[in-house]
PDB file of N, CA and C in Angstrom:
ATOM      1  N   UNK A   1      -2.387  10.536   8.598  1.00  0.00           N
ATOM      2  CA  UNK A   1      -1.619   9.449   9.149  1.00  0.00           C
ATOM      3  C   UNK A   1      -1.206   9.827  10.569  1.00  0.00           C
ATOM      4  N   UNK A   2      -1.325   8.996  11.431  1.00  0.00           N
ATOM      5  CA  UNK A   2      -0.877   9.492  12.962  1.00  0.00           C
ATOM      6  C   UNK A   2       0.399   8.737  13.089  1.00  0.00           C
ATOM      7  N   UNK A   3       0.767   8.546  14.648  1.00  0.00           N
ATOM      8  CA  UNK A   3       2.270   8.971  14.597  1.00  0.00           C
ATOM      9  C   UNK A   3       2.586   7.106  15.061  1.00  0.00           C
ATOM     10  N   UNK A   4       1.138   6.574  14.655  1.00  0.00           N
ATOM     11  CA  UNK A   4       1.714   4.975  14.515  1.00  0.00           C
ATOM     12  C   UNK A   4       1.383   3.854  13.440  1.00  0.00           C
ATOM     13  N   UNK A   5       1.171   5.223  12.321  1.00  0.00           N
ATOM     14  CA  UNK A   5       0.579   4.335  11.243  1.00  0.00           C
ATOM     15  C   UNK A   5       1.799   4.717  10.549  1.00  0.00           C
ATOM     16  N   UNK A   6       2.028   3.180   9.499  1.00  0.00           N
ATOM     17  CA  UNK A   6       2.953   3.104   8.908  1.00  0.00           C
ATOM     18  C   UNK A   6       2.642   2.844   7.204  1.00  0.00           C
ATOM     19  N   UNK A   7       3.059   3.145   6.434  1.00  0.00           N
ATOM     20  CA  UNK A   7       3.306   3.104   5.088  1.00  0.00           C
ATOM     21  C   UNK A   7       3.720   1.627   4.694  1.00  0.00           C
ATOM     22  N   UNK A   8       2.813   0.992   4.425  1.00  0.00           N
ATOM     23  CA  UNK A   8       3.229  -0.658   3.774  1.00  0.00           C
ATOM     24  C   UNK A   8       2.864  -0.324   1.964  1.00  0.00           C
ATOM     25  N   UNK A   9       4.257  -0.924   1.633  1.00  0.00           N
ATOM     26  CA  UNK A   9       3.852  -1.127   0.151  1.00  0.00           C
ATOM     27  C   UNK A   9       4.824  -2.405  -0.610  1.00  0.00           C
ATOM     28  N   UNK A  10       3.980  -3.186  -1.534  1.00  0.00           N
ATOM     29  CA  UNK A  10       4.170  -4.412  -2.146  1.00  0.00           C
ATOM     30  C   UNK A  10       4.752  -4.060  -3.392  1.00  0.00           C
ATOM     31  N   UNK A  11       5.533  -5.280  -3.994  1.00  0.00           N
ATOM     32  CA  UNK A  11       6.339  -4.448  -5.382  1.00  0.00           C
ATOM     33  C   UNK A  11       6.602  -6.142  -5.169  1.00  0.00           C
ATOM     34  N   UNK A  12       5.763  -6.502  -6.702  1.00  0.00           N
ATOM     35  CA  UNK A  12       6.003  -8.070  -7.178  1.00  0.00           C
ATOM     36  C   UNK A  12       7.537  -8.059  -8.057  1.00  0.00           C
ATOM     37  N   UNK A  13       8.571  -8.820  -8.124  1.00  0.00           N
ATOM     38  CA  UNK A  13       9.574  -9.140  -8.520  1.00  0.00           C
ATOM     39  C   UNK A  13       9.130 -10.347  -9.609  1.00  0.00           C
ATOM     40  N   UNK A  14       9.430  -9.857 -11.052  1.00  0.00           N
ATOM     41  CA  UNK A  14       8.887 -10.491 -11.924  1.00  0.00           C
ATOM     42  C   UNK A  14       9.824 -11.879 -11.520  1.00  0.00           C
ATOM     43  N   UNK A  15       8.870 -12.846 -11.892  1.00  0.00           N
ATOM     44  CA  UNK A  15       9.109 -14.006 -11.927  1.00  0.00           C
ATOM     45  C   UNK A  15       9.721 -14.295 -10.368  1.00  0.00           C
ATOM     46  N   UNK A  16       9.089 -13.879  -9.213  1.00  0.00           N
ATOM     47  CA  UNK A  16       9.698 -14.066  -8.028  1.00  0.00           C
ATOM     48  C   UNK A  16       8.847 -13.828  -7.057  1.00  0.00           C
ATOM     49  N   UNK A  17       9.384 -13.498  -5.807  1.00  0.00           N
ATOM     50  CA  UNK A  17       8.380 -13.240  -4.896  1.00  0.00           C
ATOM     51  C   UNK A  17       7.629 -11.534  -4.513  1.00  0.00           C
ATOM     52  N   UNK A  18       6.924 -11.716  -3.815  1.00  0.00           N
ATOM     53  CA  UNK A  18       5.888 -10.435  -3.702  1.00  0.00           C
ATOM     54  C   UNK A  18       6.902  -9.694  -2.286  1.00  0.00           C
ATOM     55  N   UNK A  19       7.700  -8.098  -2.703  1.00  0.00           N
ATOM     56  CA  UNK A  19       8.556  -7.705  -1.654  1.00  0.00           C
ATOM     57  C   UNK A  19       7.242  -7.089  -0.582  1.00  0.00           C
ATOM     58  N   UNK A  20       7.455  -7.077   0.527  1.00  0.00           N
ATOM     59  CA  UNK A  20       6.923  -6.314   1.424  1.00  0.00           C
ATOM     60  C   UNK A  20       7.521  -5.702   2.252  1.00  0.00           C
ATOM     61  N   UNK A  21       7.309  -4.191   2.357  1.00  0.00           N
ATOM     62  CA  UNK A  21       7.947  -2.737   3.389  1.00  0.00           C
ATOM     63  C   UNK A  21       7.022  -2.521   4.026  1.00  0.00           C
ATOM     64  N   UNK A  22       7.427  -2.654   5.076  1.00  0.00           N
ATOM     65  CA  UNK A  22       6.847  -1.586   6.458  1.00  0.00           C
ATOM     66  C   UNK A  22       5.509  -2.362   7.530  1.00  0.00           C
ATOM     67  N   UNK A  23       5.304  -3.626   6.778  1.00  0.00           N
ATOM     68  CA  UNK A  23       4.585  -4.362   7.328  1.00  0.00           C
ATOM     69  C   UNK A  23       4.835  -5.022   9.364  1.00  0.00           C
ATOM     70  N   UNK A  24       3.652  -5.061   9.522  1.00  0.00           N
ATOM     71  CA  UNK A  24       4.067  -5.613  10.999  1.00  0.00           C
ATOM     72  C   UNK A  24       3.648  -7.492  11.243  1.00  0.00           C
ATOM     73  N   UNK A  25       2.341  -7.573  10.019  1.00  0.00           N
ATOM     74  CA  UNK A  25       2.595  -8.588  10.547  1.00  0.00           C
ATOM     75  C   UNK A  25       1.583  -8.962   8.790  1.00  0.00           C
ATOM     76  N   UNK A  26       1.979 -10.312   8.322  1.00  0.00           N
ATOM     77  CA  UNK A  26       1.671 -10.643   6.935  1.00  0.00           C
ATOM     78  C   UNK A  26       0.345 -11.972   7.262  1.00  0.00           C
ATOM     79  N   UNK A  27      -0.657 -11.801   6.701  1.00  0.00           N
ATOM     80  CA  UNK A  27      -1.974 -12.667   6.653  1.00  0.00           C
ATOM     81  C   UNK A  27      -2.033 -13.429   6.004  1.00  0.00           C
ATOM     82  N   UNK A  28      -2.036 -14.802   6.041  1.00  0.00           N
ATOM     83  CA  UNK A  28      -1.684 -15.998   5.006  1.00  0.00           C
ATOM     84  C   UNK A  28      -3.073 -16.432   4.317  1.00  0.00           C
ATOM     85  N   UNK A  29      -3.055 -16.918   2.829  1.00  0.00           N
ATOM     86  CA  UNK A  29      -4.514 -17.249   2.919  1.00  0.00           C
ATOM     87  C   UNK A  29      -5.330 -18.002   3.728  1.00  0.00           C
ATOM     88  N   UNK A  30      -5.325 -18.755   4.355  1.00  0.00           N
ATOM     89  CA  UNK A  30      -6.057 -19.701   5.198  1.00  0.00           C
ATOM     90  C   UNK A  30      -6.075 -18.488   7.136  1.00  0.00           C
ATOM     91  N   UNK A  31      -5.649 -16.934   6.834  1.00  0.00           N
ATOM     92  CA  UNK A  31      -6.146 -16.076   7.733  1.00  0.00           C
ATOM     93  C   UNK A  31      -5.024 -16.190   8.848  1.00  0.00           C
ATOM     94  N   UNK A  32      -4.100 -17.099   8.745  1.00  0.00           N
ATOM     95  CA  UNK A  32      -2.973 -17.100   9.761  1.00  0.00           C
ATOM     96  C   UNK A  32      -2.385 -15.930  10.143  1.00  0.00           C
ATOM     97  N   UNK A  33      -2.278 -15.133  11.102  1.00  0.00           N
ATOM     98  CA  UNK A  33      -0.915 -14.289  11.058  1.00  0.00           C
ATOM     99  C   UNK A  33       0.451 -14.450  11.177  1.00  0.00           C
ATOM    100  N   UNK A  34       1.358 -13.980  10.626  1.00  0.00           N
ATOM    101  CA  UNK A  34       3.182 -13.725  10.672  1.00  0.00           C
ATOM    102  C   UNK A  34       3.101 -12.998  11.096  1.00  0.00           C
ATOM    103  N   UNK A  35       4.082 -12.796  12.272  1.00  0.00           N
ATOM    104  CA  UNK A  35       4.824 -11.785  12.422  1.00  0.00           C
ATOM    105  C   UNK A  35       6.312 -11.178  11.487  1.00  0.00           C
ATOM    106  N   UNK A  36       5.532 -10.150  11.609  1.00  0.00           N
ATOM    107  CA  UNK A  36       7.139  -9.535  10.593  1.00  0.00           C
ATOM    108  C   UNK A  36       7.884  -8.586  11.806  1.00  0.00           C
ATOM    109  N   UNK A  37       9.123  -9.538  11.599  1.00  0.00           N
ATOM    110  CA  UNK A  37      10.291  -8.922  12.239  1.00  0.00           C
ATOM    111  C   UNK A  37      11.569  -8.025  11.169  1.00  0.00           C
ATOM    112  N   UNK A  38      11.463  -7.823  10.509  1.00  0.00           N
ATOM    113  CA  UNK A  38      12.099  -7.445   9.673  1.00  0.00           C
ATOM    114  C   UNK A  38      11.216  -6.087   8.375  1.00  0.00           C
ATOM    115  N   UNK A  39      12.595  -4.906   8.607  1.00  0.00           N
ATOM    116  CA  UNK A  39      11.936  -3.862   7.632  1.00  0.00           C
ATOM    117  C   UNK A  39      11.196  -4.349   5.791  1.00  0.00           C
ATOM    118  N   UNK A  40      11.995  -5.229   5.269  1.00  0.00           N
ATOM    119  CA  UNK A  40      11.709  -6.011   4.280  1.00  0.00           C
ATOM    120  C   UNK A  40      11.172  -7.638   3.819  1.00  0.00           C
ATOM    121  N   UNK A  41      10.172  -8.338   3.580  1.00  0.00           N
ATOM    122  CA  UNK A  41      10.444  -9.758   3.764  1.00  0.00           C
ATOM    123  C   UNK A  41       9.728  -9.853   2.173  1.00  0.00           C
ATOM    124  N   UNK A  42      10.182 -11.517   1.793  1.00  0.00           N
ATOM    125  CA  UNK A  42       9.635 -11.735   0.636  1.00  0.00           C
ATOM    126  C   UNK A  42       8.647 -12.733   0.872  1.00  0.00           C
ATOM    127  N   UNK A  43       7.290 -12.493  -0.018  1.00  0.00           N
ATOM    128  CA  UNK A  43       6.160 -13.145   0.296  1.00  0.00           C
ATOM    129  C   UNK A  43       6.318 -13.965  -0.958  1.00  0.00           C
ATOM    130  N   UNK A  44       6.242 -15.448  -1.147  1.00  0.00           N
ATOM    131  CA  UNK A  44       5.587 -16.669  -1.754  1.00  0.00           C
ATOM    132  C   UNK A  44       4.767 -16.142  -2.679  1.00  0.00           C
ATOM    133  N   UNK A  45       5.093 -16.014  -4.041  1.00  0.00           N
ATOM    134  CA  UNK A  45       3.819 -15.606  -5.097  1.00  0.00           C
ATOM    135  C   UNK A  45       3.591 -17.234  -5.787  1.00  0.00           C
ATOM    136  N   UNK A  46       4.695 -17.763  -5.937  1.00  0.00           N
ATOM    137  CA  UNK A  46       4.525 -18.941  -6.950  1.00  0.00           C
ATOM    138  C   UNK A  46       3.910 -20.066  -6.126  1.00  0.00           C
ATOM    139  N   UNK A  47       3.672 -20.720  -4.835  1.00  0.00           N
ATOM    140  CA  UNK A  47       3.088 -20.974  -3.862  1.00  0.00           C
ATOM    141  C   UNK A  47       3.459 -22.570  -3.824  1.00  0.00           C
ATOM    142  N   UNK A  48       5.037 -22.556  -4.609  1.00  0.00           N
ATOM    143  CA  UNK A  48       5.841 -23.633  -3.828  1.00  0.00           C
ATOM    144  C   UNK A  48       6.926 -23.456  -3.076  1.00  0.00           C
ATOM    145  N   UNK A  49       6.704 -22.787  -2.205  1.00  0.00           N
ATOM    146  CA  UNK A  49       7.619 -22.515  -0.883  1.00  0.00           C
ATOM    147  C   UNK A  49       7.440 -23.705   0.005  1.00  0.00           C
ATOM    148  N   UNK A  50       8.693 -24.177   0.721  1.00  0.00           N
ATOM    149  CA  UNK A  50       8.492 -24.821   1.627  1.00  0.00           C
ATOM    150  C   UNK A  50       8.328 -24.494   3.373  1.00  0.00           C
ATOM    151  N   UNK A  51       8.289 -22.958   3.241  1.00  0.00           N
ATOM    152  CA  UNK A  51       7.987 -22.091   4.299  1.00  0.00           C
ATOM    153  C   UNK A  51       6.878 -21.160   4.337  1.00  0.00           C
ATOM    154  N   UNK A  52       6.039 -21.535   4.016  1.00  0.00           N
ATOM    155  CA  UNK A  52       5.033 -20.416   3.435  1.00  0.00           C
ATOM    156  C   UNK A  52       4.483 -19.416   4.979  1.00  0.00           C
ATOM    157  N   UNK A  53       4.660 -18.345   4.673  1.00  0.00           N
ATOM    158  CA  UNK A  53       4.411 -17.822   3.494  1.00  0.00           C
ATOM    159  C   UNK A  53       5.470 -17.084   2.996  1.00  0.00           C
ATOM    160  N   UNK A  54       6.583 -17.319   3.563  1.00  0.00           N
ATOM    161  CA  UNK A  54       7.870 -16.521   2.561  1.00  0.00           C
ATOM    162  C   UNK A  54       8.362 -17.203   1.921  1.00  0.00           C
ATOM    163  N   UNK A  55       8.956 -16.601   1.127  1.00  0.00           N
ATOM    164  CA  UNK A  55       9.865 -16.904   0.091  1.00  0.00           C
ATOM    165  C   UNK A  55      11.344 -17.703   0.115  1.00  0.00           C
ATOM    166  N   UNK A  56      11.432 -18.958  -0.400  1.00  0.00           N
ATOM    167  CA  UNK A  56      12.768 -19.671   0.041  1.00  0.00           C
ATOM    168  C   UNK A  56      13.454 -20.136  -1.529  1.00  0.00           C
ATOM    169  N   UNK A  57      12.970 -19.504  -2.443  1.00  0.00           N
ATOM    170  CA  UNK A  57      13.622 -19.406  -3.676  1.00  0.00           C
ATOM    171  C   UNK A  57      13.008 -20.670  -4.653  1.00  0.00           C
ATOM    172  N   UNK A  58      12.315 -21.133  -4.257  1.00  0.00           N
ATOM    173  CA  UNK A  58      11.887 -22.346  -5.003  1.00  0.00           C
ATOM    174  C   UNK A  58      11.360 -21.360  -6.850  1.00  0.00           C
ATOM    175  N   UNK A  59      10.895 -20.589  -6.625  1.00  0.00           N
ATOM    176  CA  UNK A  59      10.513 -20.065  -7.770  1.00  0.00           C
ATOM    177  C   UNK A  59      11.356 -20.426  -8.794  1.00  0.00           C
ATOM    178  N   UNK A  60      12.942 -20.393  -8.457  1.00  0.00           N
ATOM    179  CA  UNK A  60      13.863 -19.973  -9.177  1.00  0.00           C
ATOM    180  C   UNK A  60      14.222 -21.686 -10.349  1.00  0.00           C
ATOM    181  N   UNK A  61      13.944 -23.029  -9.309  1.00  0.00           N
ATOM    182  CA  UNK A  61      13.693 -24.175  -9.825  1.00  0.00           C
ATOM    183  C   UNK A  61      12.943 -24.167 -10.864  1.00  0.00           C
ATOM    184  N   UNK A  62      12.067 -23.075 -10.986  1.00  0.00           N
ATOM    185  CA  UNK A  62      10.782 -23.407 -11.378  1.00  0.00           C
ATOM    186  C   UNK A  62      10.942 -22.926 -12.929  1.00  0.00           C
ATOM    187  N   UNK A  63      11.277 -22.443 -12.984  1.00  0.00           N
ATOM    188  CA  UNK A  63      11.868 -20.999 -14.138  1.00  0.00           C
ATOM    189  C   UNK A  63      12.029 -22.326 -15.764  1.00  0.00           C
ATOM    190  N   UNK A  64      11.255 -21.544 -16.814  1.00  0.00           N
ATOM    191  CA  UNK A  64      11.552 -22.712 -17.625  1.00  0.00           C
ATOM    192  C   UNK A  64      13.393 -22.402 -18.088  1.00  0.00           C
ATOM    193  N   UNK A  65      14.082 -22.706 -18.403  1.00  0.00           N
ATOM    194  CA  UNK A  65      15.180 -22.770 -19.606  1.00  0.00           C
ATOM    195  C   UNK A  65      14.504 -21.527 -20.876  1.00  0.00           C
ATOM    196  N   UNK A  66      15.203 -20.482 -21.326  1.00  0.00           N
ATOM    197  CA  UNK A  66      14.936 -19.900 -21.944  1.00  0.00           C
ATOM    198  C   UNK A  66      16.148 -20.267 -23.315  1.00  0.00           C
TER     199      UNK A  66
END
């Protein structure tokens, strides 16, 4: 690893969004880039966000009644 490569790693939040560390910039499916300004952001797994590609909690609507 040299002294500008960074360590990115993903960790899905059951029933939620996909966390991302250390990222600089996040690739949307349709190949878009984000910029990531931030050490942590949450990525859109359930893919009704109204911000895509992060996460704005819609998942949580989504959730049946247990």
């Amino acid at each position: 690893m040299t002294s500008t490569d960074r360590e990115v790693t993903v960790e899905q939040c059951p029933g939620g969004p996909l966390l991302v560390r250390g990222a600089d910039i996040i690739r949307d499916a349709e190949g878009t880039a984000h910029d990531v300004t931030r050490p942590l952001v949450a990525v859109c797994a359930c893919g009704k966000t109204g911000r895509p590609p992060w996460c704005d909690g819609t998942h949580k609507a989504l959730r049946r009644p247990t």
